[in-house]
PDB file of N, CA and C in Angstrom:
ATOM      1  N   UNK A   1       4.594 -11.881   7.504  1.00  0.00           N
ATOM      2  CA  UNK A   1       3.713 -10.775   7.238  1.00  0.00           C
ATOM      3  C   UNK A   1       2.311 -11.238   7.418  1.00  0.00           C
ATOM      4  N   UNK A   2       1.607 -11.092   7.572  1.00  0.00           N
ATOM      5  CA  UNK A   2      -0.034 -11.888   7.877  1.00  0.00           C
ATOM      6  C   UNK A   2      -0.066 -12.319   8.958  1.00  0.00           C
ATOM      7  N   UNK A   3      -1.379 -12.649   9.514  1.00  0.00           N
ATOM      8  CA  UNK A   3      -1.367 -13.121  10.806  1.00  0.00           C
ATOM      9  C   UNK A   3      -1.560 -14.638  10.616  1.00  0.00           C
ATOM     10  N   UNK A   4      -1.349 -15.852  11.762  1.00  0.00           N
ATOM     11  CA  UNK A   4      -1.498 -17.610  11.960  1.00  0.00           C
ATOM     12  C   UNK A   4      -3.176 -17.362  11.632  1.00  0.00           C
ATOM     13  N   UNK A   5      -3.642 -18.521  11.057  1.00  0.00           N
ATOM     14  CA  UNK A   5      -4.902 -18.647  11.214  1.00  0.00           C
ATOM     15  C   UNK A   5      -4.855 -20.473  11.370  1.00  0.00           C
ATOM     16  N   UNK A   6      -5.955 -21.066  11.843  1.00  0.00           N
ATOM     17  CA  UNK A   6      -6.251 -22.455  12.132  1.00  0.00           C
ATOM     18  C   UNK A   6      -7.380 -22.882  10.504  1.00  0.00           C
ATOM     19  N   UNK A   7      -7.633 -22.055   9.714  1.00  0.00           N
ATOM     20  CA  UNK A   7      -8.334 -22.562   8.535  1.00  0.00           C
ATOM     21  C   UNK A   7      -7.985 -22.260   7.639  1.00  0.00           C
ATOM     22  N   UNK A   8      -8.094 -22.799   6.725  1.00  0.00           N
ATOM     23  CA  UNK A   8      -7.640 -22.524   5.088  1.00  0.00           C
ATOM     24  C   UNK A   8      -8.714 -21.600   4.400  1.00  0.00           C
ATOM     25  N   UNK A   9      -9.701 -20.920   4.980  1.00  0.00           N
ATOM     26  CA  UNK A   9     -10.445 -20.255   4.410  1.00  0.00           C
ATOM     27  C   UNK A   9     -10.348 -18.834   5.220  1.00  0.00           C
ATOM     28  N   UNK A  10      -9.771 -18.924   6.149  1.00  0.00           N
ATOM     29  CA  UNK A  10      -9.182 -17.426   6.613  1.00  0.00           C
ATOM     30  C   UNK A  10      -8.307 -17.014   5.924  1.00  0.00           C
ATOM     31  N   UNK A  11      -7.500 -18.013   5.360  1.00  0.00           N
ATOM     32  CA  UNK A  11      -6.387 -17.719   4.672  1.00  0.00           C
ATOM     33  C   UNK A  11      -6.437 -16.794   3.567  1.00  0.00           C
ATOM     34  N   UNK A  12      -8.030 -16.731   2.850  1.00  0.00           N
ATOM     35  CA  UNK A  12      -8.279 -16.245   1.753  1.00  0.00           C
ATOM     36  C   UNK A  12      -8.774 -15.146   2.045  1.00  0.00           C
ATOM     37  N   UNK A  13      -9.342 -14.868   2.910  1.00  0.00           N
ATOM     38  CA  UNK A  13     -10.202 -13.597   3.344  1.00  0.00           C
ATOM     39  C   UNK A  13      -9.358 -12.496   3.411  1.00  0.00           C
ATOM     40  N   UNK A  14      -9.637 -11.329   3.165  1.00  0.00           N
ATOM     41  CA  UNK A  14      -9.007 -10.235   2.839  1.00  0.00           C
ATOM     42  C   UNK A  14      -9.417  -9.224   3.921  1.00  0.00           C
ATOM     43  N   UNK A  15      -8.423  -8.413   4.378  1.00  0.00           N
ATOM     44  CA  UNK A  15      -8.746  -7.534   5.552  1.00  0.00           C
ATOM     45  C   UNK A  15      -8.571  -6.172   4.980  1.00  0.00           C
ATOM     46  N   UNK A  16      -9.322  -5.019   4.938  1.00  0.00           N
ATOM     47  CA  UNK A  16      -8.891  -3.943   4.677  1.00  0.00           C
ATOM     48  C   UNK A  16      -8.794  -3.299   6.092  1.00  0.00           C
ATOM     49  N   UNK A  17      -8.047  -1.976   5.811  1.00  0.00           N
ATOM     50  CA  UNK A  17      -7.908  -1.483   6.838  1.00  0.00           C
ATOM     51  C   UNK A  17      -7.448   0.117   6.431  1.00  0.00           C
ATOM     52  N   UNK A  18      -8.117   0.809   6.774  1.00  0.00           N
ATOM     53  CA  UNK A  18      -8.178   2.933   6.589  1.00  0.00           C
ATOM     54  C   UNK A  18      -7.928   3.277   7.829  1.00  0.00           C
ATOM     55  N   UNK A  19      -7.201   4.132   7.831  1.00  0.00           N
ATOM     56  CA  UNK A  19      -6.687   4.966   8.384  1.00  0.00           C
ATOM     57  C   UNK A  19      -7.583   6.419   8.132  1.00  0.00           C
ATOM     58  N   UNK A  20      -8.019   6.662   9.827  1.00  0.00           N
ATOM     59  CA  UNK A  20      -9.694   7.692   9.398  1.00  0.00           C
ATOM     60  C   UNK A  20      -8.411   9.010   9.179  1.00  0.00           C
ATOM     61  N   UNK A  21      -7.435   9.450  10.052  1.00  0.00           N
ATOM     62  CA  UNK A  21      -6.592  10.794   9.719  1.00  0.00           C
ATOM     63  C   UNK A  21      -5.952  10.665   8.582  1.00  0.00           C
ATOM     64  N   UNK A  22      -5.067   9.892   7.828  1.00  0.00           N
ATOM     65  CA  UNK A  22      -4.486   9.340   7.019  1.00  0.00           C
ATOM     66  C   UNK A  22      -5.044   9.173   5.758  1.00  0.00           C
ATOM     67  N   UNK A  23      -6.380   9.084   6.074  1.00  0.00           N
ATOM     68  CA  UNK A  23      -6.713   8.463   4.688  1.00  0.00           C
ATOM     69  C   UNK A  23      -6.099   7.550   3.436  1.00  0.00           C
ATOM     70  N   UNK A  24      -5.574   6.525   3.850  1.00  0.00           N
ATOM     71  CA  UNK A  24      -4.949   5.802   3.259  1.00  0.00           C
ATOM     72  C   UNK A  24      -5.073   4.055   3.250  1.00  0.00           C
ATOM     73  N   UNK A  25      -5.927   3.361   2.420  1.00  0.00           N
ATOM     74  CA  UNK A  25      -6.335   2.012   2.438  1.00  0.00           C
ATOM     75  C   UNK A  25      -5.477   1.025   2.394  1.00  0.00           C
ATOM     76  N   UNK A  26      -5.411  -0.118   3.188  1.00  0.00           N
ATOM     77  CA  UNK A  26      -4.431  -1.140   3.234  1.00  0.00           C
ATOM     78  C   UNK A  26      -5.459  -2.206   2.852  1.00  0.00           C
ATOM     79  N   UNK A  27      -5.684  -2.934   1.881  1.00  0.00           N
ATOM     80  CA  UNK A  27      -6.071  -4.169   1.367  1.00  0.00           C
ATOM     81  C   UNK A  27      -5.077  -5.395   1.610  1.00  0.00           C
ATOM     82  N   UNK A  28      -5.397  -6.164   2.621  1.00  0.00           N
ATOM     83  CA  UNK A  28      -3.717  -7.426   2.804  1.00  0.00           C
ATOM     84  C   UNK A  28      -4.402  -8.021   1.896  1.00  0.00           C
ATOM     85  N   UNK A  29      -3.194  -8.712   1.415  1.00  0.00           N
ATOM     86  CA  UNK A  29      -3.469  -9.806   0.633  1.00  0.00           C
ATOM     87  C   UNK A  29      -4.714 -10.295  -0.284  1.00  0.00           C
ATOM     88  N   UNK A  30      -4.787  -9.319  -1.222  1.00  0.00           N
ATOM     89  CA  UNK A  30      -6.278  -9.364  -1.847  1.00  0.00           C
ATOM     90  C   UNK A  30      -5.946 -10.873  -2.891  1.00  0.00           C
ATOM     91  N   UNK A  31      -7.378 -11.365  -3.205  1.00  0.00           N
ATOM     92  CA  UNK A  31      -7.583 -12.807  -3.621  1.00  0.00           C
ATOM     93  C   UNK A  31      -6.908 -11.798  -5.164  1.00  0.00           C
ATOM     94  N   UNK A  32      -6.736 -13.299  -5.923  1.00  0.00           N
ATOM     95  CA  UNK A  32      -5.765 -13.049  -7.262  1.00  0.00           C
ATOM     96  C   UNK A  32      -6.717 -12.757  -8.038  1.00  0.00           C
ATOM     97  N   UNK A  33      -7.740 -13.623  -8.252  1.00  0.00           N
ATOM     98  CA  UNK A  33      -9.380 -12.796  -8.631  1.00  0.00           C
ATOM     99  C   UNK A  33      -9.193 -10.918  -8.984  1.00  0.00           C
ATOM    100  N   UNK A  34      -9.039 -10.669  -7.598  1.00  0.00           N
ATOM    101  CA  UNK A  34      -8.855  -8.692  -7.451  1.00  0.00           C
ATOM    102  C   UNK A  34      -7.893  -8.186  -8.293  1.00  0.00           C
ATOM    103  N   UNK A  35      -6.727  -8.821  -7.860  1.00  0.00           N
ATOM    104  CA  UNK A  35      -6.062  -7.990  -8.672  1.00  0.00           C
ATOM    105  C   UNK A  35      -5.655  -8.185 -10.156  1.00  0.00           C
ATOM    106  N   UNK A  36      -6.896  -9.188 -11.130  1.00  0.00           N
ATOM    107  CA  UNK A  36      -6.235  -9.603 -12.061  1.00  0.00           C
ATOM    108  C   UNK A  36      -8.035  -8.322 -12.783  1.00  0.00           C
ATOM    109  N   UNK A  37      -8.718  -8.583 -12.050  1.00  0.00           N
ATOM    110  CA  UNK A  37      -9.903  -7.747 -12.228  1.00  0.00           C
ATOM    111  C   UNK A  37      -9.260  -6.544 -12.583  1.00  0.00           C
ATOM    112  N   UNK A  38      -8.431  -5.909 -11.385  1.00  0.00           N
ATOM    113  CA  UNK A  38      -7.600  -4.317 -11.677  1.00  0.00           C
ATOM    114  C   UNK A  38      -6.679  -3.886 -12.644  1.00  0.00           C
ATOM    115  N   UNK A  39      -6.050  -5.295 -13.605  1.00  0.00           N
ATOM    116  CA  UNK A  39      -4.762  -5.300 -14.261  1.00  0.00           C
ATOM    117  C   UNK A  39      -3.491  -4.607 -13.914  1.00  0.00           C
ATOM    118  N   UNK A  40      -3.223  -5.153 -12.400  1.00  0.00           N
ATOM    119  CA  UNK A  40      -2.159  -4.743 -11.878  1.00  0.00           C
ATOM    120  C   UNK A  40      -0.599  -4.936 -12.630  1.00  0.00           C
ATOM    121  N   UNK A  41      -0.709  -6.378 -13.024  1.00  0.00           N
ATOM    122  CA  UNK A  41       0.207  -7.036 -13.435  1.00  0.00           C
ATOM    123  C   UNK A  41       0.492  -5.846 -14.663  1.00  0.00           C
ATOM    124  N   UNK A  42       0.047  -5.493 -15.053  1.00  0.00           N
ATOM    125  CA  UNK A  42       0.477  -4.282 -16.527  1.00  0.00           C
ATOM    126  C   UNK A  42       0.593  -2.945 -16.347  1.00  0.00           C
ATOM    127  N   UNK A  43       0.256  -2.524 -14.591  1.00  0.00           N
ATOM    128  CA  UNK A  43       0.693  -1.462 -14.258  1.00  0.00           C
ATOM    129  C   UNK A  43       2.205  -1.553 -14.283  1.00  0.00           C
ATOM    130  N   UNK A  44       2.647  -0.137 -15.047  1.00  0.00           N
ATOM    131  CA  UNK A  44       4.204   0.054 -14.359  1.00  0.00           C
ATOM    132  C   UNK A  44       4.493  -0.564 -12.850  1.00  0.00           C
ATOM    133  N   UNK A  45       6.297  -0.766 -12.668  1.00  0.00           N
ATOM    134  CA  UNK A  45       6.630  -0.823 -11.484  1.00  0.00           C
ATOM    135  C   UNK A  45       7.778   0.099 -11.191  1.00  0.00           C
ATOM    136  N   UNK A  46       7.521   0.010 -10.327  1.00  0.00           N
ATOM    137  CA  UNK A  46       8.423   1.028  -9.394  1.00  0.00           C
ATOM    138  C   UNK A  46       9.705   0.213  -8.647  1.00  0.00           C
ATOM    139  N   UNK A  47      10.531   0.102  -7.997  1.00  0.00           N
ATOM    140  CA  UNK A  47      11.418   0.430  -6.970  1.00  0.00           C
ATOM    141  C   UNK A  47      12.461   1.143  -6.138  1.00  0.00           C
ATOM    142  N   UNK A  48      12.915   0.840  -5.028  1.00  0.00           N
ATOM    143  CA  UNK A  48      13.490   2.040  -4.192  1.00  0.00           C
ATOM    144  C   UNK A  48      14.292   1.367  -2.968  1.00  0.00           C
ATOM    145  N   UNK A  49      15.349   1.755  -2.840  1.00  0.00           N
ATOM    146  CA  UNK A  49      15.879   0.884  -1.864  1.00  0.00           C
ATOM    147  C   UNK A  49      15.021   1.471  -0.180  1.00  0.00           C
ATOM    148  N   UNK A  50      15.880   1.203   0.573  1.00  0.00           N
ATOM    149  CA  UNK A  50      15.673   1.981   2.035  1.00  0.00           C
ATOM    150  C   UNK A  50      15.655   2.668   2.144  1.00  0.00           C
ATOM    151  N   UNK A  51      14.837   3.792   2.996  1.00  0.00           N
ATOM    152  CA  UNK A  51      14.840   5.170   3.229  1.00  0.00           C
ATOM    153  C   UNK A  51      13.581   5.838   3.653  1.00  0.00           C
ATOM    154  N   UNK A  52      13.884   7.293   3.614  1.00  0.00           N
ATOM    155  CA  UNK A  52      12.772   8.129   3.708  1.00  0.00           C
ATOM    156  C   UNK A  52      12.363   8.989   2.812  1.00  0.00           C
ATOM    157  N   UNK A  53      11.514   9.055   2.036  1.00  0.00           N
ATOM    158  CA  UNK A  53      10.981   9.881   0.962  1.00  0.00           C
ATOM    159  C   UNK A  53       9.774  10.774   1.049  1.00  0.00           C
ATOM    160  N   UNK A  54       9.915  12.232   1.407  1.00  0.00           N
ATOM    161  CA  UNK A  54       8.649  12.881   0.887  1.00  0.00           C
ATOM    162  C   UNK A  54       7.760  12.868  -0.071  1.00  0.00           C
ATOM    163  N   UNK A  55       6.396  12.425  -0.093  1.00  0.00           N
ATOM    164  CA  UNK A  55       5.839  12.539  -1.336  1.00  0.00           C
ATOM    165  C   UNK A  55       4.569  13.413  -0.846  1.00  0.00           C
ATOM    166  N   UNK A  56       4.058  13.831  -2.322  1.00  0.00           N
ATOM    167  CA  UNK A  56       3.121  14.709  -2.273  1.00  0.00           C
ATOM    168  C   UNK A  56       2.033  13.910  -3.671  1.00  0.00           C
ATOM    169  N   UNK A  57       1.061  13.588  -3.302  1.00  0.00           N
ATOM    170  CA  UNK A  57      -0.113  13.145  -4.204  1.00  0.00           C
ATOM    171  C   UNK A  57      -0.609  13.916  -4.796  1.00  0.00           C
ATOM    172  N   UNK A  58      -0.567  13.968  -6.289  1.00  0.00           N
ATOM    173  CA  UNK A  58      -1.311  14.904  -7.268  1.00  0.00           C
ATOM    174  C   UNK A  58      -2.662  14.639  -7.759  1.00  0.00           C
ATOM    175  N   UNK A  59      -2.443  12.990  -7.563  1.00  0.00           N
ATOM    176  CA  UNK A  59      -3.129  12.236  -8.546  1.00  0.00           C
ATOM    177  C   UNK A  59      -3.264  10.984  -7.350  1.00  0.00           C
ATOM    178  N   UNK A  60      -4.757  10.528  -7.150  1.00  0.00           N
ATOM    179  CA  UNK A  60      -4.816   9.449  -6.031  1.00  0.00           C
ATOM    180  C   UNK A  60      -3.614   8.213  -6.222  1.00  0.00           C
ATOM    181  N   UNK A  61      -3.201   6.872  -6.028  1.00  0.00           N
ATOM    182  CA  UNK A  61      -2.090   6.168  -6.033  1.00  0.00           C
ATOM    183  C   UNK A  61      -2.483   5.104  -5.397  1.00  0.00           C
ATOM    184  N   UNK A  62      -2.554   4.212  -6.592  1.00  0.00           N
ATOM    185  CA  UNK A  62      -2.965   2.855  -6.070  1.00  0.00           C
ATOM    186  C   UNK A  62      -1.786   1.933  -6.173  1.00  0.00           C
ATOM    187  N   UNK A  63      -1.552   1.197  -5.523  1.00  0.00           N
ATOM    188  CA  UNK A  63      -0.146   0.548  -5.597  1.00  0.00           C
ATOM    189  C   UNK A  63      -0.525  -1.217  -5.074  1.00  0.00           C
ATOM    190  N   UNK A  64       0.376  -2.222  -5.295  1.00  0.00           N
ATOM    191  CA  UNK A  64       0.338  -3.185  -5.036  1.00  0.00           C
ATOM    192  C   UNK A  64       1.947  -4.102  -5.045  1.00  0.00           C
ATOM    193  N   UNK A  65       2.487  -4.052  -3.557  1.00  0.00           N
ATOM    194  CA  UNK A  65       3.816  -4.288  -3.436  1.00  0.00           C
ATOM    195  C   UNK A  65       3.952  -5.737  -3.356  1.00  0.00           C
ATOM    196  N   UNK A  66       4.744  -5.876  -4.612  1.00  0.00           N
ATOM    197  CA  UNK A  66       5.747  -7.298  -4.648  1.00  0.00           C
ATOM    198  C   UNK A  66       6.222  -7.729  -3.596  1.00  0.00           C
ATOM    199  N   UNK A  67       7.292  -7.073  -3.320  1.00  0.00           N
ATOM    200  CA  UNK A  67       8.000  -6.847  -2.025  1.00  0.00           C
ATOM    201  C   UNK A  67       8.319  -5.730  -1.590  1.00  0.00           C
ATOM    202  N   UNK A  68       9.027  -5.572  -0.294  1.00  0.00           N
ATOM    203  CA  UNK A  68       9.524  -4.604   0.565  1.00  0.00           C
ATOM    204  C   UNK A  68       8.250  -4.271   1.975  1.00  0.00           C
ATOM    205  N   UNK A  69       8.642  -3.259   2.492  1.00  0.00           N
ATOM    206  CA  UNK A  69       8.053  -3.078   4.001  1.00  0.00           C
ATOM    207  C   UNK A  69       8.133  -0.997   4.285  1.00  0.00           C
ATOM    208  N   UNK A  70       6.674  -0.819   4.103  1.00  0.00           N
ATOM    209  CA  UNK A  70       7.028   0.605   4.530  1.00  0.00           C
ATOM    210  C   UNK A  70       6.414   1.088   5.423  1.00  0.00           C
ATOM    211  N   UNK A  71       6.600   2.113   6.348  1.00  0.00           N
ATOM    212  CA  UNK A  71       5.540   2.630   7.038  1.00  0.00           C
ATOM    213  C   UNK A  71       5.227   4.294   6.620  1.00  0.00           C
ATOM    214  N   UNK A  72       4.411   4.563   5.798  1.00  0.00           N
ATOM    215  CA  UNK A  72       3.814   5.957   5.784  1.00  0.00           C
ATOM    216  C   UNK A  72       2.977   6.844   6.770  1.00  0.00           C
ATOM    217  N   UNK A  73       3.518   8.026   7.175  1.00  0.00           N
ATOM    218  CA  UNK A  73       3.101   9.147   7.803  1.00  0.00           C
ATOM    219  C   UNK A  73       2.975  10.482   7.301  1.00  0.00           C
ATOM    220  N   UNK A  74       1.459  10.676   7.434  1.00  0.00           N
ATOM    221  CA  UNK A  74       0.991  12.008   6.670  1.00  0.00           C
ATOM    222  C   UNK A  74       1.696  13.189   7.589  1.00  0.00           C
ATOM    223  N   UNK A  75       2.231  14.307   6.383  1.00  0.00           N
ATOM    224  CA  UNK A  75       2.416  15.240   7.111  1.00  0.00           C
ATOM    225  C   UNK A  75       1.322  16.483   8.491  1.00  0.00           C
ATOM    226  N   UNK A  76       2.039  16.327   9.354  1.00  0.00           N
ATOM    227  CA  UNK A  76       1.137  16.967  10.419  1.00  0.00           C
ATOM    228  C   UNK A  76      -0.205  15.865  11.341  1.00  0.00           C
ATOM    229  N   UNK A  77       0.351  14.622  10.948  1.00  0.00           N
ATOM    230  CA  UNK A  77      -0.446  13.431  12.055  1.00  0.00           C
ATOM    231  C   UNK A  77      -0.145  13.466  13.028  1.00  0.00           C
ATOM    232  N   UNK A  78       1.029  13.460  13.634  1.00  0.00           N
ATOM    233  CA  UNK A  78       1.786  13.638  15.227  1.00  0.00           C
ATOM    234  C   UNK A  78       1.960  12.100  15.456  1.00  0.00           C
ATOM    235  N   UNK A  79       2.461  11.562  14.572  1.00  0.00           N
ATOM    236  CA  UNK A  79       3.489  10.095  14.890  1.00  0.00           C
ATOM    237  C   UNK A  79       2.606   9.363  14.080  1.00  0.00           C
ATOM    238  N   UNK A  80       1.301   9.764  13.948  1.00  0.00           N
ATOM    239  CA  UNK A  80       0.628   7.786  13.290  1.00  0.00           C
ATOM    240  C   UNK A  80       0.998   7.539  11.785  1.00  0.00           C
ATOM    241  N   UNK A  81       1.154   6.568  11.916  1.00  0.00           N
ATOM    242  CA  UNK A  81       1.565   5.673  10.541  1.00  0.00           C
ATOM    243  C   UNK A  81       0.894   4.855  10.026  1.00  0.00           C
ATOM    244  N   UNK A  82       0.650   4.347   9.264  1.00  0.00           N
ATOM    245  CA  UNK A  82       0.132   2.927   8.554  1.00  0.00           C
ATOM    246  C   UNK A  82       1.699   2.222   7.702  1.00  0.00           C
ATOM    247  N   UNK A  83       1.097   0.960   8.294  1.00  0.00           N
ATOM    248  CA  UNK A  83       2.350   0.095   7.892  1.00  0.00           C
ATOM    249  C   UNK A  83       1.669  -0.827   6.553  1.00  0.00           C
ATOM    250  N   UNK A  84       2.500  -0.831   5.282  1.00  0.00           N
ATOM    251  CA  UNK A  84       2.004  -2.129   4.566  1.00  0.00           C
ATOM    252  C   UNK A  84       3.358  -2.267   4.343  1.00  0.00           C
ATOM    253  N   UNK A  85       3.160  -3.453   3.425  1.00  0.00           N
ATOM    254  CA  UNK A  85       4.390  -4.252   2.793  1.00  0.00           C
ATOM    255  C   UNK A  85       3.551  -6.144   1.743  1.00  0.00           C
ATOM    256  N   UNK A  86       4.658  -6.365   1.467  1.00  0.00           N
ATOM    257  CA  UNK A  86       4.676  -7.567   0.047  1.00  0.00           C
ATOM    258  C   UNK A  86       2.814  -7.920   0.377  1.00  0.00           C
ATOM    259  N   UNK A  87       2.056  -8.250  -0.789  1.00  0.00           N
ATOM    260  CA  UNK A  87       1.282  -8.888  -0.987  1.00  0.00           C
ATOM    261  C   UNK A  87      -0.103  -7.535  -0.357  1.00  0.00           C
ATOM    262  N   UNK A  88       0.607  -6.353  -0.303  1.00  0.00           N
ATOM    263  CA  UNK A  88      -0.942  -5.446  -0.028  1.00  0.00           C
ATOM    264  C   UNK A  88      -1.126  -4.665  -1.094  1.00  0.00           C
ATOM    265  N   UNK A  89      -2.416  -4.486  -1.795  1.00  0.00           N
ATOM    266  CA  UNK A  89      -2.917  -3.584  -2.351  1.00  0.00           C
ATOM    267  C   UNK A  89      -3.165  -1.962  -1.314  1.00  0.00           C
ATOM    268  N   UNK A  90      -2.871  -1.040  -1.959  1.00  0.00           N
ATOM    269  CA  UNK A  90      -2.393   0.505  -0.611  1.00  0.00           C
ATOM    270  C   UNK A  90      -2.963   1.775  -1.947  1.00  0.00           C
ATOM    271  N   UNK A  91      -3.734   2.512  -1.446  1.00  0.00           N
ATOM    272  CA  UNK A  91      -4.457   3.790  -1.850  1.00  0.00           C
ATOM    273  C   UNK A  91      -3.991   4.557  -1.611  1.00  0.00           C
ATOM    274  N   UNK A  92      -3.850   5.236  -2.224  1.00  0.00           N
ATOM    275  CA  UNK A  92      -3.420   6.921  -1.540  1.00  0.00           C
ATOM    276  C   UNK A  92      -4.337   7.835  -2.098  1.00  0.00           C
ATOM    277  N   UNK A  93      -5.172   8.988  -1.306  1.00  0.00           N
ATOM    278  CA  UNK A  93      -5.846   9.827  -2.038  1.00  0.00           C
ATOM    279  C   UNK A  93      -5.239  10.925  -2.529  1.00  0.00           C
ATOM    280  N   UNK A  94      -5.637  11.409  -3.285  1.00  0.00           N
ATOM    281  CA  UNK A  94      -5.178  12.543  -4.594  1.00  0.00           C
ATOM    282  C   UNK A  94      -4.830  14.138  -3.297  1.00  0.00           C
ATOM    283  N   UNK A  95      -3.886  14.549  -3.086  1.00  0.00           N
ATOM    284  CA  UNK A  95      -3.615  15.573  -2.634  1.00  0.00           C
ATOM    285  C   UNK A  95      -2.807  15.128  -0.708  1.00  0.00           C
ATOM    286  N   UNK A  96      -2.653  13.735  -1.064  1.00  0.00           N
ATOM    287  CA  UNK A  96      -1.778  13.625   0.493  1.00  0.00           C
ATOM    288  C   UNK A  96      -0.501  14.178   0.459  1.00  0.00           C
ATOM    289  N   UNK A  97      -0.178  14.433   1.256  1.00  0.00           N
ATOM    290  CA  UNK A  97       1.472  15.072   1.508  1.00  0.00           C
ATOM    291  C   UNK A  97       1.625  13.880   2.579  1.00  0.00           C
ATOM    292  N   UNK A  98       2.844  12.983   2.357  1.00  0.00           N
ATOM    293  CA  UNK A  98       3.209  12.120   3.507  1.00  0.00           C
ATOM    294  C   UNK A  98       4.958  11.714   3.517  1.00  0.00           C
ATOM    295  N   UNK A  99       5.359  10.662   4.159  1.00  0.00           N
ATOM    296  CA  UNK A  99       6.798  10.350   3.778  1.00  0.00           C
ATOM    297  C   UNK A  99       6.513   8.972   4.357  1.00  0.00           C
ATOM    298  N   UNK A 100       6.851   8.468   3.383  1.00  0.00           N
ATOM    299  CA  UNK A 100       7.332   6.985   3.403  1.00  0.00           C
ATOM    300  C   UNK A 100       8.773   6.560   4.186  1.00  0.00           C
ATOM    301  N   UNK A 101       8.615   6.171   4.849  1.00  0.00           N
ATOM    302  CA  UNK A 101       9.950   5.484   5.574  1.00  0.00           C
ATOM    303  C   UNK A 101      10.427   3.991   5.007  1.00  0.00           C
ATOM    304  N   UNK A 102      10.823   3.276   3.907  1.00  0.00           N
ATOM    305  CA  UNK A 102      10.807   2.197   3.477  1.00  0.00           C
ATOM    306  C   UNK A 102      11.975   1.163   4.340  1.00  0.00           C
ATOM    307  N   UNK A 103      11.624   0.829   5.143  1.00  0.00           N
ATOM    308  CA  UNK A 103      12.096  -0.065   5.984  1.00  0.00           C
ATOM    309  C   UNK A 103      12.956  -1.414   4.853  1.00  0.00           C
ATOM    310  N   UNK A 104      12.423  -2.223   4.744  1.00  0.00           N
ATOM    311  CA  UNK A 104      12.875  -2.905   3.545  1.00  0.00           C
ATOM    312  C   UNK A 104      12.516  -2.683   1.761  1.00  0.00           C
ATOM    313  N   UNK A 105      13.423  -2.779   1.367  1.00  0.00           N
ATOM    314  CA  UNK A 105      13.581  -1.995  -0.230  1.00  0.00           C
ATOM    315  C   UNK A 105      12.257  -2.970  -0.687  1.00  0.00           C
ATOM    316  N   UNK A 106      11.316  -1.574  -1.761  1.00  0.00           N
ATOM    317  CA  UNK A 106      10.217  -2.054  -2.310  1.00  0.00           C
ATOM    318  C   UNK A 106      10.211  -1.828  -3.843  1.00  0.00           C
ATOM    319  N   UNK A 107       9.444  -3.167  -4.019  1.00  0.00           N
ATOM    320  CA  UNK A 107       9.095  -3.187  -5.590  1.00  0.00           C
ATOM    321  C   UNK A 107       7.804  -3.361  -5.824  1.00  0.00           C
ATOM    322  N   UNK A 108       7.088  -2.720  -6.666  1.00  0.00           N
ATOM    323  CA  UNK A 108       5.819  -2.390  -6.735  1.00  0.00           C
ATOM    324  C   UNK A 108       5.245  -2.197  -8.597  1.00  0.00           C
ATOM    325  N   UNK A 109       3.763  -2.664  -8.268  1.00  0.00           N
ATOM    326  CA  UNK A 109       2.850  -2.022  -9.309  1.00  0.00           C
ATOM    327  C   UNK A 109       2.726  -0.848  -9.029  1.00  0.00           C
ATOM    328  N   UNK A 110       2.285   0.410  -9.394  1.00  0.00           N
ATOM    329  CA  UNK A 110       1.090   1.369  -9.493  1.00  0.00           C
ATOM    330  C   UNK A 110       0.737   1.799 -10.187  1.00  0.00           C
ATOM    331  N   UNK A 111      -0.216   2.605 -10.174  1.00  0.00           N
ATOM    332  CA  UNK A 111      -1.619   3.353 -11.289  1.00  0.00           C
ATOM    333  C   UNK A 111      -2.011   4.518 -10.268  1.00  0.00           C
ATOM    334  N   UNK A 112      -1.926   5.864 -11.581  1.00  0.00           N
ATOM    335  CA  UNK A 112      -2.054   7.090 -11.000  1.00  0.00           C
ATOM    336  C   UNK A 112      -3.414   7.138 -11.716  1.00  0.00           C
ATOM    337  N   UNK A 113      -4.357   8.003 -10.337  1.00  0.00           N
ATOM    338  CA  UNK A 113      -5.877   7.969 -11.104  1.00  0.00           C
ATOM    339  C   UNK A 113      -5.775   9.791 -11.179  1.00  0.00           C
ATOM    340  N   UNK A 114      -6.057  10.683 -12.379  1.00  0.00           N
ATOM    341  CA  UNK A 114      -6.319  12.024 -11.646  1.00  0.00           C
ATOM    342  C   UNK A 114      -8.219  12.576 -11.393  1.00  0.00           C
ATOM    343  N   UNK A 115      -8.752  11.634 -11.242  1.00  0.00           N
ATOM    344  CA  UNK A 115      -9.597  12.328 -11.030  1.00  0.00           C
ATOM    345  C   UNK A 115     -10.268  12.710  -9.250  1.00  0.00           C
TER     346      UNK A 115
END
């Protein structure tokens, strides 16, 4: 999952990545710093084996996967997806309609924000 790098300080650097139709943030591999700042570790968890699941966002959805591999597509994009999986922090804003395709079964933090 991640890309080769030749330094040990790429290693640490964190890539985000939004999706401008999608609206949906992929944080890889955020430093442990971040997510101990967020108190992920005491968010509920979730899991789900393989599959495809409609969801609809009430409430924005911040998540941070243990493991597994998904690719989400908002309803009415015309194919694009964003892919995360193990070790990404992933946003969702408050009112997406999308479906998760969970390629490999995921286990997860999240935290529902409603504002």
């Amino acid at each position: 999952m991640g890309t080769a790098s030749t330094s040990p300080a790429a290693d640490t650097m964190e890539a985000t990545t939004r999706s401008p139709s999608l609206s949906i943030t992929v944080e890889k591999n955020p430093p442990e710093a971040r997510l101990l700042q967020l108190g992920v570790k005491s968010w509920p968890k979730w899991g789900c084996p393989p599959g495809r699941f409609p969801l609809k966002f009430d409430a924005a959805l911040t998540c941070y996967l243990v493991k597994g591999r998904v690719r989400a597509a908002a309803k009415g994009s015309r194919g694009e997806c964003v892919e995360f999986g193990a070790g990404d922090l992933v946003v969702f804003p408050k009112g997406l309609s999308c479906t998760w395709d969970v390629v490999v079964a995921v286990d997860k933090h999240y935290n529902f924000d409603p504002a």
